[in-house]
Protein backbone atom coordinates (compact mmCIF):
# COMPACT_ATOMS: atom_id res chain seq x y z
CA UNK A 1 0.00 0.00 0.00
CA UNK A 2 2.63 2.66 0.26
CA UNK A 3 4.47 2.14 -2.80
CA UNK A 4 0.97 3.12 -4.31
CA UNK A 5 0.48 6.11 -1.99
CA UNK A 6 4.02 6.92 -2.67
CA UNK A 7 3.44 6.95 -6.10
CA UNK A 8 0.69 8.92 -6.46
CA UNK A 9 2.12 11.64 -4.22
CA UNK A 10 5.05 11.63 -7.00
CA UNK A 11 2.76 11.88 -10.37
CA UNK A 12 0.37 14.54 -8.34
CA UNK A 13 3.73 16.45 -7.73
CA UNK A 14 4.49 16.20 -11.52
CA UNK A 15 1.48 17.04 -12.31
CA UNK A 16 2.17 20.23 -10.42
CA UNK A 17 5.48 21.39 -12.32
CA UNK A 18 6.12 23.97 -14.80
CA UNK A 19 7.64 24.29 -18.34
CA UNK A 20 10.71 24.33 -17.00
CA UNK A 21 10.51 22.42 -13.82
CA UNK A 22 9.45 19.65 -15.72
CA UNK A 23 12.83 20.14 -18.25
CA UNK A 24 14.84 20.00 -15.09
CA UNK A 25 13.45 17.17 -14.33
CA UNK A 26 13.66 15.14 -17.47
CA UNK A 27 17.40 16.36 -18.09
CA UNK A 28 18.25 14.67 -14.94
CA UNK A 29 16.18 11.47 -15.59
CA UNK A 30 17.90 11.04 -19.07
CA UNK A 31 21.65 11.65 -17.60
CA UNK A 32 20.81 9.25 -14.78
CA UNK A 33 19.99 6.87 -17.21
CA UNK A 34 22.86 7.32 -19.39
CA UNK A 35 25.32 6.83 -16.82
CA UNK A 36 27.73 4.32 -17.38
CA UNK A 37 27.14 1.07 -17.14
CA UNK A 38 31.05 -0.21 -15.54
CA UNK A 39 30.16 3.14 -13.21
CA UNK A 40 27.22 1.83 -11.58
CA UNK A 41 28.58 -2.17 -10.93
CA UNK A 42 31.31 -0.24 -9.41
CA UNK A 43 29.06 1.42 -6.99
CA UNK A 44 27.03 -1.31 -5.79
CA UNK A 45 30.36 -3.33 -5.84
CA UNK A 46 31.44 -0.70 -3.80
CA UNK A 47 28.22 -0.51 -1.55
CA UNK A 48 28.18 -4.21 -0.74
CA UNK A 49 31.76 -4.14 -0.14
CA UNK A 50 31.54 -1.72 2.82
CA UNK A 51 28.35 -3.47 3.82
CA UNK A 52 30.71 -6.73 4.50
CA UNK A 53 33.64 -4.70 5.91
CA UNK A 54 30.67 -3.01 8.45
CA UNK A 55 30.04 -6.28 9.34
CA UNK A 56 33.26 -7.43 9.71
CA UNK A 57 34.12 -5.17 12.22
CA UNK A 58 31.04 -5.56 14.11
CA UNK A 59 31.36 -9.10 14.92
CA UNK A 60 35.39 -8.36 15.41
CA UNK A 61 33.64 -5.72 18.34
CA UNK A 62 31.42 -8.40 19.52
CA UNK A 63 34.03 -11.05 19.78
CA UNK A 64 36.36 -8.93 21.48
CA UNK A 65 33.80 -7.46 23.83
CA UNK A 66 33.29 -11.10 24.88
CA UNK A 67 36.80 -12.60 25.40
C-alpha cells in the first residue's frame, strides 16, 4: 500500500510542475539513465563491499567485547 500512496504523491507532484521544472526534471532522468554502465557495478560493488567490511568489524567488536 505505500508504494501506491508513494506513487501517487510523486505523479500529483508532476502534475504540479512547470515548463521548465518539468525540463529539469527530465534532463536529470535522461543523464541518470545514461550513466555508465562499468560506473554503476562499481558502486554497488562498492556498496556491498563496505556493507561486508561493516560487518566485519562488528562481529570483530562483539568477539572482542566477549573474550
Amino acid at each position: 500500500m505505500k508504494n501506491i500512496n508513494q506513487r501517487s504523491q510523486i505523479l500529483e507532484t508532476l502534475d504540479e510542475l512547470d515548463q521548465q521544472q518539468a525540463e529539469k526534471v527530465l534532463a536529470f532522468m535522461k543523464s541518470f539513465l545514461q550513466q555508465d554502465p562499468h560506473k554503476i557495478q562499481y558502486k554497488r560493488f562498492k556498496r556491498e563491499a563496505m556493507r561486508e567490511i561493516r560487518q566485519a568489524l562488528t562481529q570483530d567488536r562483539i568477539m572482542n567485547s566477549r573474550g
